[in-house]
PDB file of N, CA and C in Angstrom:
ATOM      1  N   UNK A   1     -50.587 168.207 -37.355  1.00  0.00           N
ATOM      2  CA  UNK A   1     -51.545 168.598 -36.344  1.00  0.00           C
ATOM      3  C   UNK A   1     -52.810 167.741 -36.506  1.00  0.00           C
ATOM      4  N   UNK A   2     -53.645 166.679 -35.383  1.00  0.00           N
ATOM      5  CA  UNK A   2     -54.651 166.345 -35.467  1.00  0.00           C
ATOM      6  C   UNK A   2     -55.719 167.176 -34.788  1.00  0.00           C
ATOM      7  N   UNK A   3     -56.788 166.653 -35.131  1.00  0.00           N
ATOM      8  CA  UNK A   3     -57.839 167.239 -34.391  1.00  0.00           C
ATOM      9  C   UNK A   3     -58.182 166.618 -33.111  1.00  0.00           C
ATOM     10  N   UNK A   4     -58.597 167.570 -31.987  1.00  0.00           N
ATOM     11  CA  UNK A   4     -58.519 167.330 -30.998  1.00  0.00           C
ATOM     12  C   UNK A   4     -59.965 167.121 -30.443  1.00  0.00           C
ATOM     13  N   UNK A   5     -59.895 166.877 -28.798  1.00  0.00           N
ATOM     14  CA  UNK A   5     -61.300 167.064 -28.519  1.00  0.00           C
ATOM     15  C   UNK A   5     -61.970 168.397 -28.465  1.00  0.00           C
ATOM     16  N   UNK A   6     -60.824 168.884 -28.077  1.00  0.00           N
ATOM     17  CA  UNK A   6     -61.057 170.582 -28.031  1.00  0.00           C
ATOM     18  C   UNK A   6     -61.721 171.269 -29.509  1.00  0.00           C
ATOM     19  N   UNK A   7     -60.974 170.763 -30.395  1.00  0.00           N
ATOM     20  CA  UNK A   7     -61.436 171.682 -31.845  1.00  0.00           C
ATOM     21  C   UNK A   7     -62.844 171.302 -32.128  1.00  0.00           C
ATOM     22  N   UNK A   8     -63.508 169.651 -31.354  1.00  0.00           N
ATOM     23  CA  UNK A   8     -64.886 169.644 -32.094  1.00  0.00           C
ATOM     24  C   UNK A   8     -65.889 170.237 -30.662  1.00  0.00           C
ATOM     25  N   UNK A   9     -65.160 170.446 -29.573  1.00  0.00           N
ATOM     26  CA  UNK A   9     -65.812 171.125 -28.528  1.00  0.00           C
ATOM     27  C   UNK A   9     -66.315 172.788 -28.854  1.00  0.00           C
ATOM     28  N   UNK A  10     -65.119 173.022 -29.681  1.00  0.00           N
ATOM     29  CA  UNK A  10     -65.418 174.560 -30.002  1.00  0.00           C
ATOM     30  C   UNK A  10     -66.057 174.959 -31.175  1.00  0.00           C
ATOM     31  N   UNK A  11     -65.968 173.804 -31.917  1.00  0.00           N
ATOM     32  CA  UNK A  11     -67.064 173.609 -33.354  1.00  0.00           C
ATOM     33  C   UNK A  11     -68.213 173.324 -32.786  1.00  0.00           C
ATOM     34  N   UNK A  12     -68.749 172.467 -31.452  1.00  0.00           N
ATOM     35  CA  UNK A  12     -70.034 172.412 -31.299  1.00  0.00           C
ATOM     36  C   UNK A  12     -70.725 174.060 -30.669  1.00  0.00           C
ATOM     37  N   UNK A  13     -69.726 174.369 -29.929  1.00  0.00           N
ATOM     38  CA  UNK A  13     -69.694 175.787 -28.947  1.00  0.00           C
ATOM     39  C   UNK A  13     -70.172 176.733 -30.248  1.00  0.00           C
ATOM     40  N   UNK A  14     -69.525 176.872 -30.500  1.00  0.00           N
ATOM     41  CA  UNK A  14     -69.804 177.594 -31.609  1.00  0.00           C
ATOM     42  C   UNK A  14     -71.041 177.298 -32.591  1.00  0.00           C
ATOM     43  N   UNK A  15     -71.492 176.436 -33.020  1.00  0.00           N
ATOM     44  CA  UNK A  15     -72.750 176.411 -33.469  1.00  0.00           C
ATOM     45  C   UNK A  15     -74.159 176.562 -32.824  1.00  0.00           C
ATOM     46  N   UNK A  16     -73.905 176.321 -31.145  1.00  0.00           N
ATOM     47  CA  UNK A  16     -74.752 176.565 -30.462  1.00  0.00           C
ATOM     48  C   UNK A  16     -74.912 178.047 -30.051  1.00  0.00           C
ATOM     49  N   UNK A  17     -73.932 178.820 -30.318  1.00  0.00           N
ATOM     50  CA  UNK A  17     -74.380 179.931 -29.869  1.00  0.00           C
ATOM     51  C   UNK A  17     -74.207 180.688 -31.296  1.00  0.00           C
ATOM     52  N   UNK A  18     -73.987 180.536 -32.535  1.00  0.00           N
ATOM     53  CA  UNK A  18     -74.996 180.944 -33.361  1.00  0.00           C
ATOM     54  C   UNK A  18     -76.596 180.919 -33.258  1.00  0.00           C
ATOM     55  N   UNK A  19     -76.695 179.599 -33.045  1.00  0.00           N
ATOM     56  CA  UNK A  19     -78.373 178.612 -33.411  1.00  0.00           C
ATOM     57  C   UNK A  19     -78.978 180.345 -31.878  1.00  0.00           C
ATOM     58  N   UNK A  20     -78.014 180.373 -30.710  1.00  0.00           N
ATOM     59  CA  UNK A  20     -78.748 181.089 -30.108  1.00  0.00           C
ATOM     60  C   UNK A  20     -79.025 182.244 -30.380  1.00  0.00           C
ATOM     61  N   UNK A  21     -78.219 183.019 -31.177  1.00  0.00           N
ATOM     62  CA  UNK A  21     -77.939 184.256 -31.451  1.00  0.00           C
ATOM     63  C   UNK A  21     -78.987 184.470 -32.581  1.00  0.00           C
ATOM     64  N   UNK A  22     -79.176 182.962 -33.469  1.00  0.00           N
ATOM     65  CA  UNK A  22     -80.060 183.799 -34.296  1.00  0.00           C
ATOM     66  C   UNK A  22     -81.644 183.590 -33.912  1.00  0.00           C
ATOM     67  N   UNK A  23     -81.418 182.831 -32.850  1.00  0.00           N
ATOM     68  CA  UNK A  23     -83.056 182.685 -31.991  1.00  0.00           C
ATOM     69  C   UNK A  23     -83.693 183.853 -31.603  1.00  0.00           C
ATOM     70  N   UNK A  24     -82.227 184.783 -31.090  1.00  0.00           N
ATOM     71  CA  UNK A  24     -83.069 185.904 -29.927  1.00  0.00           C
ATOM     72  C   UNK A  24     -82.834 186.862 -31.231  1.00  0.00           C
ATOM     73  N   UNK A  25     -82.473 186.794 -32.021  1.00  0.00           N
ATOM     74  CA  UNK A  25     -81.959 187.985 -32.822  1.00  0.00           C
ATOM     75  C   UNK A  25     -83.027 187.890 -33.568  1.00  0.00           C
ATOM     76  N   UNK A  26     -83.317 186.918 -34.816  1.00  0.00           N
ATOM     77  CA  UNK A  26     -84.246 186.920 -35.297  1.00  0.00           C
ATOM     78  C   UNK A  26     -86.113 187.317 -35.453  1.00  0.00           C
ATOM     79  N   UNK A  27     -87.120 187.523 -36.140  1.00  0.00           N
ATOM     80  CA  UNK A  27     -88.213 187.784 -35.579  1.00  0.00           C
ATOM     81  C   UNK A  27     -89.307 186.771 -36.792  1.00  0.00           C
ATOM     82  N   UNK A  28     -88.390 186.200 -37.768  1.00  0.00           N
ATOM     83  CA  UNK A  28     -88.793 185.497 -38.074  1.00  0.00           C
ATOM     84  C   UNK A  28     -88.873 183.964 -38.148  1.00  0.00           C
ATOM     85  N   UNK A  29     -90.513 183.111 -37.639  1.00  0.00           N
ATOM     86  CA  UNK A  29     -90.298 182.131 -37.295  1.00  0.00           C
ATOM     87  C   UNK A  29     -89.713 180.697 -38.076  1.00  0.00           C
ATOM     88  N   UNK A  30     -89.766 180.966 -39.279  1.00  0.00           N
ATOM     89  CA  UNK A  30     -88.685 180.022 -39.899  1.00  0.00           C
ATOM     90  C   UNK A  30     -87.810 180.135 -39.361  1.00  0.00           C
ATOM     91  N   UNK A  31     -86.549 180.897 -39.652  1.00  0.00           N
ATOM     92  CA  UNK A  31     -85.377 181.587 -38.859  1.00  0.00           C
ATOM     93  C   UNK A  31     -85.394 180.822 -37.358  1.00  0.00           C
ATOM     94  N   UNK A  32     -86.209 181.192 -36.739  1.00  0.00           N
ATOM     95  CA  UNK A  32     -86.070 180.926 -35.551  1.00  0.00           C
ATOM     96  C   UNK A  32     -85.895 179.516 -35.447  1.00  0.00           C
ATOM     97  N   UNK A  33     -86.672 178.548 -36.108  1.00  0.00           N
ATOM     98  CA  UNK A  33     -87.070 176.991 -36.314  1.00  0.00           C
ATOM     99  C   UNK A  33     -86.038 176.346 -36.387  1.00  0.00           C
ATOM    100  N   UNK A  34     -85.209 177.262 -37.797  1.00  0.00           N
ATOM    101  CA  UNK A  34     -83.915 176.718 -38.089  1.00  0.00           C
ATOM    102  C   UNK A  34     -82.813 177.011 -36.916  1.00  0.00           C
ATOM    103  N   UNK A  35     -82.565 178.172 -36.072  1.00  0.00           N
ATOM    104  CA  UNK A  35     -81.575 178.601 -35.225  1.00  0.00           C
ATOM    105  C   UNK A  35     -81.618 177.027 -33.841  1.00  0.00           C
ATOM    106  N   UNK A  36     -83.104 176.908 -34.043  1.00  0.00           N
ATOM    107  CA  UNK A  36     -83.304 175.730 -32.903  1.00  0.00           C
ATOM    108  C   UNK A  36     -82.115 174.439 -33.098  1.00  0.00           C
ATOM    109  N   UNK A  37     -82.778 174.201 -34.892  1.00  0.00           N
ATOM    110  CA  UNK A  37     -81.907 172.657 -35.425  1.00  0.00           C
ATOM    111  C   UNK A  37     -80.421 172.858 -35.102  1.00  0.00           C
ATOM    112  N   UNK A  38     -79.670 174.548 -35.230  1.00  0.00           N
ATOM    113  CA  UNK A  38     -78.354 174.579 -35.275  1.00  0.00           C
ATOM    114  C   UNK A  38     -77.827 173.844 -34.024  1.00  0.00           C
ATOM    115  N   UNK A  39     -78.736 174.709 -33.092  1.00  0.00           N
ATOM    116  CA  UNK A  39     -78.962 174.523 -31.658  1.00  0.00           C
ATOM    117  C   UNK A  39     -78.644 172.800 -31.282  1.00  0.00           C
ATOM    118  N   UNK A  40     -79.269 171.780 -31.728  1.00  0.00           N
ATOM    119  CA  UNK A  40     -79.119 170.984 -31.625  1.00  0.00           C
ATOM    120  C   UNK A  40     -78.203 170.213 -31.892  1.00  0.00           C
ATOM    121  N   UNK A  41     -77.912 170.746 -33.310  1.00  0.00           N
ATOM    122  CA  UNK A  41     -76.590 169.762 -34.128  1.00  0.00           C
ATOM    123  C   UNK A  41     -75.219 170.081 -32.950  1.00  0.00           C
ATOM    124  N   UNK A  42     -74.872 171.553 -32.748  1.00  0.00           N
ATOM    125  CA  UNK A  42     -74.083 171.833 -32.120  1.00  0.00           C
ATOM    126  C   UNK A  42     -73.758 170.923 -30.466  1.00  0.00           C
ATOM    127  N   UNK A  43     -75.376 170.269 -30.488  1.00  0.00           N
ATOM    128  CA  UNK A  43     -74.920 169.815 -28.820  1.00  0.00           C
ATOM    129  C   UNK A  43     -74.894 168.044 -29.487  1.00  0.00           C
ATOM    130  N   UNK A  44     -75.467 167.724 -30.507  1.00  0.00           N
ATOM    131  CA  UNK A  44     -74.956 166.140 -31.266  1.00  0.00           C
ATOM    132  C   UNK A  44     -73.535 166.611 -31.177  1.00  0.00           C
ATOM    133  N   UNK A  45     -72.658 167.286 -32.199  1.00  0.00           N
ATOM    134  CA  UNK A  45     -71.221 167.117 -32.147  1.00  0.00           C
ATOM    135  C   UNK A  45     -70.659 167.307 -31.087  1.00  0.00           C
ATOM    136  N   UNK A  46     -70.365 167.946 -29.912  1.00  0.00           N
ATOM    137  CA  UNK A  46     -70.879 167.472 -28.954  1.00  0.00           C
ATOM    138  C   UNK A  46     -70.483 166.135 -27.814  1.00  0.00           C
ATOM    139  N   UNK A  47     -71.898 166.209 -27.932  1.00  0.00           N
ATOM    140  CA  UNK A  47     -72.227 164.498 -27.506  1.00  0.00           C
ATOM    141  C   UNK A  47     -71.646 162.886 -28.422  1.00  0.00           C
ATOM    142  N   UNK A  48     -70.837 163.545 -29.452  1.00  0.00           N
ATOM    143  CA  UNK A  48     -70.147 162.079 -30.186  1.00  0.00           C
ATOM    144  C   UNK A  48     -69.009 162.668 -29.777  1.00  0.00           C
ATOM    145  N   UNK A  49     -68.480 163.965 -29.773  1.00  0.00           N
ATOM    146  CA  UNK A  49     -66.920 164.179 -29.323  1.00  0.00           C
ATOM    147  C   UNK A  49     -66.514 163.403 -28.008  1.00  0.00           C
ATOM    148  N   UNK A  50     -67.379 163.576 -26.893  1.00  0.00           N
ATOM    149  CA  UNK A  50     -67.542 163.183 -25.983  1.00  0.00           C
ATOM    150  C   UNK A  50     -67.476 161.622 -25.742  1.00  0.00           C
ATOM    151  N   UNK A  51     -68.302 160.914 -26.914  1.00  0.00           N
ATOM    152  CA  UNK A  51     -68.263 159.676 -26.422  1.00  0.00           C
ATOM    153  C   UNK A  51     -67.067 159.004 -27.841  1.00  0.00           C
ATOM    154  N   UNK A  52     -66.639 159.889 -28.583  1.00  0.00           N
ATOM    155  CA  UNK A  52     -65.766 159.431 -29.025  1.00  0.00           C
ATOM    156  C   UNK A  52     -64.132 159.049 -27.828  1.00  0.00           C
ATOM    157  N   UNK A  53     -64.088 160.520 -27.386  1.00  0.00           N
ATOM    158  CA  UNK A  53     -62.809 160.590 -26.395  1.00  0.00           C
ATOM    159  C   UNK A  53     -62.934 159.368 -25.211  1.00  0.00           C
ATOM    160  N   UNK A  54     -64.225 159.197 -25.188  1.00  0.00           N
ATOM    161  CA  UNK A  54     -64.554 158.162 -23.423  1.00  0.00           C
ATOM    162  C   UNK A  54     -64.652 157.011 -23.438  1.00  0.00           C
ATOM    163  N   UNK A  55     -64.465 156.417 -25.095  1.00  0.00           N
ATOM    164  CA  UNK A  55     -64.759 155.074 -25.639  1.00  0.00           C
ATOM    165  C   UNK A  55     -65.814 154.832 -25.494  1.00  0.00           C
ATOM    166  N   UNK A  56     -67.131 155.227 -25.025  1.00  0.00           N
ATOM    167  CA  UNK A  56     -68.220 154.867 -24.709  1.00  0.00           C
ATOM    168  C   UNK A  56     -69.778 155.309 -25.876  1.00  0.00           C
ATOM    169  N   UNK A  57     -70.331 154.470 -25.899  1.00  0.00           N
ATOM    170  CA  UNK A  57     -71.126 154.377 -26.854  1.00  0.00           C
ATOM    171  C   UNK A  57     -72.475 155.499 -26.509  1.00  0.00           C
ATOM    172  N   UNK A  58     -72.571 155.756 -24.968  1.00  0.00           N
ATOM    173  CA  UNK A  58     -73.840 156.120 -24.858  1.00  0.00           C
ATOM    174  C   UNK A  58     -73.802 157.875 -25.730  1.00  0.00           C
ATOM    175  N   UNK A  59     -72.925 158.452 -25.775  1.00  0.00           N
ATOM    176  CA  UNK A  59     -73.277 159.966 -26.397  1.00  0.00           C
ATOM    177  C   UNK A  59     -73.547 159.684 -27.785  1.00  0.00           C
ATOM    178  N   UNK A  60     -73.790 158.708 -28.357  1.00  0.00           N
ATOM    179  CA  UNK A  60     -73.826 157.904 -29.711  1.00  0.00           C
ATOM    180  C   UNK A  60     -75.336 157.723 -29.600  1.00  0.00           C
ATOM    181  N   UNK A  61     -75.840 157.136 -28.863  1.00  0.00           N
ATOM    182  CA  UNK A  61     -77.258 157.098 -28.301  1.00  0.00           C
ATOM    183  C   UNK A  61     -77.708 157.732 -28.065  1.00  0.00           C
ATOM    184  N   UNK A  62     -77.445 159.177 -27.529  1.00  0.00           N
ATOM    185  CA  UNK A  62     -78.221 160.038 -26.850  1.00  0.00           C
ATOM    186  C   UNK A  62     -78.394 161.177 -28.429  1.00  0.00           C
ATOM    187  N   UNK A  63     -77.175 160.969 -29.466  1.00  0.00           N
ATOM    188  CA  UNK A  63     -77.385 161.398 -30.669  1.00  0.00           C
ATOM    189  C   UNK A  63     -78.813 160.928 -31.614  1.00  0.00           C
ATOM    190  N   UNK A  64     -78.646 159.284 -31.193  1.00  0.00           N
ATOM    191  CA  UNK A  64     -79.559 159.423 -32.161  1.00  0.00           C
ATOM    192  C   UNK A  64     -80.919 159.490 -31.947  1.00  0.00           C
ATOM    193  N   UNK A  65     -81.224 159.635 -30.497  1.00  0.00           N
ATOM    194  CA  UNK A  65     -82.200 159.887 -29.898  1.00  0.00           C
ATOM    195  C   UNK A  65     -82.626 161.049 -29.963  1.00  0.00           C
ATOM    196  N   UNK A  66     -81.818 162.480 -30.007  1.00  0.00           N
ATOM    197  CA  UNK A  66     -81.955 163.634 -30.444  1.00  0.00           C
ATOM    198  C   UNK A  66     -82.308 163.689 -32.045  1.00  0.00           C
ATOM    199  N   UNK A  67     -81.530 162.897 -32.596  1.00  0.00           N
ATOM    200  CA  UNK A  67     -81.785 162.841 -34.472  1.00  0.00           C
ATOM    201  C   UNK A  67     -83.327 162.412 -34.267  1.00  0.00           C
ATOM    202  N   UNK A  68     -84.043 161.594 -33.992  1.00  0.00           N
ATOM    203  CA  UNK A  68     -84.848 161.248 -34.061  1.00  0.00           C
ATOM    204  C   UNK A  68     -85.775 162.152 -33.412  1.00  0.00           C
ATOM    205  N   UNK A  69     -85.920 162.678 -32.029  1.00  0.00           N
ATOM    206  CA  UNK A  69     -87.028 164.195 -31.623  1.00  0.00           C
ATOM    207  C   UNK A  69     -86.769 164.944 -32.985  1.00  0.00           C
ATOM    208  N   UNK A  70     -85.360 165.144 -32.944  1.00  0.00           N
ATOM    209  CA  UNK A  70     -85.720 166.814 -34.510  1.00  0.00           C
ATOM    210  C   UNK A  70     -86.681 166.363 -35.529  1.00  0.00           C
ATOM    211  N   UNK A  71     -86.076 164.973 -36.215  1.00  0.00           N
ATOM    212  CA  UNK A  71     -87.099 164.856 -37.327  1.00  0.00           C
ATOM    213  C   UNK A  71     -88.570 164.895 -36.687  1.00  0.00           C
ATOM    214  N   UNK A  72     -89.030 164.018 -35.572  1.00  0.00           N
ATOM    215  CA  UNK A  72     -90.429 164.450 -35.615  1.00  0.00           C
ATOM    216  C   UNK A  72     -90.672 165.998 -35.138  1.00  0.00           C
ATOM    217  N   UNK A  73     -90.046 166.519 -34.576  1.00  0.00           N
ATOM    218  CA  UNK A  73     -89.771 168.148 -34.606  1.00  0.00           C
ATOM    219  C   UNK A  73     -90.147 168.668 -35.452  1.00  0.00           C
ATOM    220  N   UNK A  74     -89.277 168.778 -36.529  1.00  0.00           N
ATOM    221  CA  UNK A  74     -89.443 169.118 -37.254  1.00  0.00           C
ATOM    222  C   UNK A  74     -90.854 169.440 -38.748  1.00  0.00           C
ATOM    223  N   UNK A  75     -91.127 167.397 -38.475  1.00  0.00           N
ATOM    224  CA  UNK A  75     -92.475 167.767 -38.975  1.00  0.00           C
ATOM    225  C   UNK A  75     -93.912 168.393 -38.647  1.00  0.00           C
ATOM    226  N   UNK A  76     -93.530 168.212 -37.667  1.00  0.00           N
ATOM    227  CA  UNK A  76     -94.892 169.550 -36.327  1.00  0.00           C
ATOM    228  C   UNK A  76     -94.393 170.472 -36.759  1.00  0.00           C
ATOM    229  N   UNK A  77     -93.448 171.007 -36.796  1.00  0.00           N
ATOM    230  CA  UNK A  77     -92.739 172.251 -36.109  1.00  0.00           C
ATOM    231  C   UNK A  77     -93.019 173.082 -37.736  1.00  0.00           C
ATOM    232  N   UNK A  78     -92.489 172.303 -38.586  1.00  0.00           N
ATOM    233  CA  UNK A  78     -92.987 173.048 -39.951  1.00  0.00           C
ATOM    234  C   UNK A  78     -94.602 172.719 -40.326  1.00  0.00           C
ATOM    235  N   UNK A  79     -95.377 171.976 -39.702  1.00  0.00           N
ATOM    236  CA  UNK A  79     -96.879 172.120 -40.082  1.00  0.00           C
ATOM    237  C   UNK A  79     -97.499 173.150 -39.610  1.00  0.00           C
ATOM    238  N   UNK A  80     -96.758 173.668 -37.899  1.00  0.00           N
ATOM    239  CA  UNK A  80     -97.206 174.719 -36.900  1.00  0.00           C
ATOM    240  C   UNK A  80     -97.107 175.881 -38.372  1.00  0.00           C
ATOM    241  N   UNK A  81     -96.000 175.957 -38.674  1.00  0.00           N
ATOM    242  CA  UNK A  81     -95.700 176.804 -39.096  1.00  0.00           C
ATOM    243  C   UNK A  81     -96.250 177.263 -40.859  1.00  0.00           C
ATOM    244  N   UNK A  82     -96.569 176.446 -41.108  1.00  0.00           N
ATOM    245  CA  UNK A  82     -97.336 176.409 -42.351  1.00  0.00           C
ATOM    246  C   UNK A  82     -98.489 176.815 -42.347  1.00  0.00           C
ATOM    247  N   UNK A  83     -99.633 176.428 -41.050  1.00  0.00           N
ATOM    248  CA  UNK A  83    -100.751 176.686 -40.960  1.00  0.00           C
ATOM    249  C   UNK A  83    -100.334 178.134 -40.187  1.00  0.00           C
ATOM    250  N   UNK A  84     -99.901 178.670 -39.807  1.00  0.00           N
ATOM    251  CA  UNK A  84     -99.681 179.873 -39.154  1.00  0.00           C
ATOM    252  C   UNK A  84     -99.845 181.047 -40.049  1.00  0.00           C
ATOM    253  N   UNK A  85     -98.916 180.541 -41.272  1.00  0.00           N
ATOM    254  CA  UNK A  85     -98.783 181.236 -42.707  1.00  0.00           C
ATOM    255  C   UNK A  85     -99.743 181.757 -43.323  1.00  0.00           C
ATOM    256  N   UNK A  86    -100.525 180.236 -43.377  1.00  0.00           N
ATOM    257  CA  UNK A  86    -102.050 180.487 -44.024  1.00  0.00           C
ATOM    258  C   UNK A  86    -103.052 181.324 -43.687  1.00  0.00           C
ATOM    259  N   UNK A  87    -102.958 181.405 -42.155  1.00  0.00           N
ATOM    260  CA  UNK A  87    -103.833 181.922 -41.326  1.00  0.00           C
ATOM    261  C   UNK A  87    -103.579 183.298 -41.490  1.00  0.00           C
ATOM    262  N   UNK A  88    -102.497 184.169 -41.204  1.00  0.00           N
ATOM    263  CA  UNK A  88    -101.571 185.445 -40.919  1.00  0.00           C
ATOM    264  C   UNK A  88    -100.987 185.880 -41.794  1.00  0.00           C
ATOM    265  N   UNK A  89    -100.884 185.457 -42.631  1.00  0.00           N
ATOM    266  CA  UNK A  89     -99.895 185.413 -44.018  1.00  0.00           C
ATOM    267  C   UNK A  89     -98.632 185.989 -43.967  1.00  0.00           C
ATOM    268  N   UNK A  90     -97.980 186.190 -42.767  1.00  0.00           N
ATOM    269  CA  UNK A  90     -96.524 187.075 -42.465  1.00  0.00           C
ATOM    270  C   UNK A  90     -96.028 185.429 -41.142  1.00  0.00           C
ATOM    271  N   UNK A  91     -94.455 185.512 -41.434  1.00  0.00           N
ATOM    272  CA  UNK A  91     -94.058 184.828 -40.590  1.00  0.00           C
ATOM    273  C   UNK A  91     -93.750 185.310 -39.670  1.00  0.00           C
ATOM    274  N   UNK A  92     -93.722 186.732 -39.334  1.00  0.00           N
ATOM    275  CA  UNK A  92     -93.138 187.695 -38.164  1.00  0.00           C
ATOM    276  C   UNK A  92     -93.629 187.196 -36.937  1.00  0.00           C
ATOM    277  N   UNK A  93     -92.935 186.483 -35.721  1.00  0.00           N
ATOM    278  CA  UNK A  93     -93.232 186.514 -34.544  1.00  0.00           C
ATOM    279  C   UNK A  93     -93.720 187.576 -34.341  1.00  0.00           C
ATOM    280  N   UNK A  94     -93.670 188.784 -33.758  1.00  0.00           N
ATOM    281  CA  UNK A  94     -94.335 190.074 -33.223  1.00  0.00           C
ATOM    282  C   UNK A  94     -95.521 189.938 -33.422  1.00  0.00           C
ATOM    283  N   UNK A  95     -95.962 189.372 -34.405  1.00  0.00           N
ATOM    284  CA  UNK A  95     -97.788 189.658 -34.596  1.00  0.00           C
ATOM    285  C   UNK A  95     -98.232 188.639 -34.338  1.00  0.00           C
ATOM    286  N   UNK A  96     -97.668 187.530 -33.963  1.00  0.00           N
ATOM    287  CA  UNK A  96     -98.641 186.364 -33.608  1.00  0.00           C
ATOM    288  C   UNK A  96     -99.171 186.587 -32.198  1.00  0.00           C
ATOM    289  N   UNK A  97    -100.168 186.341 -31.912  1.00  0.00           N
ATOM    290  CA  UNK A  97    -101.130 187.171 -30.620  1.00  0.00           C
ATOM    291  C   UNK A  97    -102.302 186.414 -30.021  1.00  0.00           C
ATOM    292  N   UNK A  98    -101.959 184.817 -30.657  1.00  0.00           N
ATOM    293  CA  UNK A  98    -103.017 183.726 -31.095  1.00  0.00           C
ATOM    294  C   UNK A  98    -103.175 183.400 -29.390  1.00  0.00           C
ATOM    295  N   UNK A  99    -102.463 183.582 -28.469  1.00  0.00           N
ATOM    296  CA  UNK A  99    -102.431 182.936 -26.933  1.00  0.00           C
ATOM    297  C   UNK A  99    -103.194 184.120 -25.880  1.00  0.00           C
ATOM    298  N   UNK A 100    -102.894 185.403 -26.653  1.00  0.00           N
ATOM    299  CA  UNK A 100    -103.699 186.511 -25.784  1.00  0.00           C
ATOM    300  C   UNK A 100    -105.179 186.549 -25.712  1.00  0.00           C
ATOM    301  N   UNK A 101    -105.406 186.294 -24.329  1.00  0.00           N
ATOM    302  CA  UNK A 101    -106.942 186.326 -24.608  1.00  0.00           C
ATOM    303  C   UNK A 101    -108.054 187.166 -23.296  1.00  0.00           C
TER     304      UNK A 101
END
């Protein structure tokens, strides 16, 4: 038995709707940060299954163009979140209230 396009279609399917499940589920914003990255990887595998099956290079590109937003993503995304810490000292979404005014 090889692997198909189908098995990495349902390996990406499937990681994306973890990454979603633990977005809405979650209340903490690490958690949440990370459910995003799953979010992503799931639509990279994906986008190489895709351009693996089509011979075509561009879902290869559009990977690493995504690799590249997360990492700088990521480093905002954990500074947001660091200074948030400092400020509030709980990571709990629910209490952040910083936009109500």
């Amino acid at each position: 038995m090889s692997v198909t396009l189908e098995h990495y279609i349902l390996l990406g399917t499937l990681l994306f709707l973890i990454g979603v499940t633990g977005f809405l589920i979650r209340k903490n914003i690490f958690l949440m940060f990370m459910s995003v990255e799953l979010m992503m990887n799931g639509v990279n595998i994906c986008f190489v299954a895709f351009a693996r099956y089509f011979g075509d290079m561009a879902g290869q590109a559009f990977v690493l163009f995504v690799m590249t937003v997360a990492a700088a993503e990521a480093a905002v995304g954990l500074a947001i979140i660091l200074t948030l810490y400092r400020n509030r000292d709980t990571l709990n979404a629910d209490e952040f209230n910083l936009m109500k005014g």
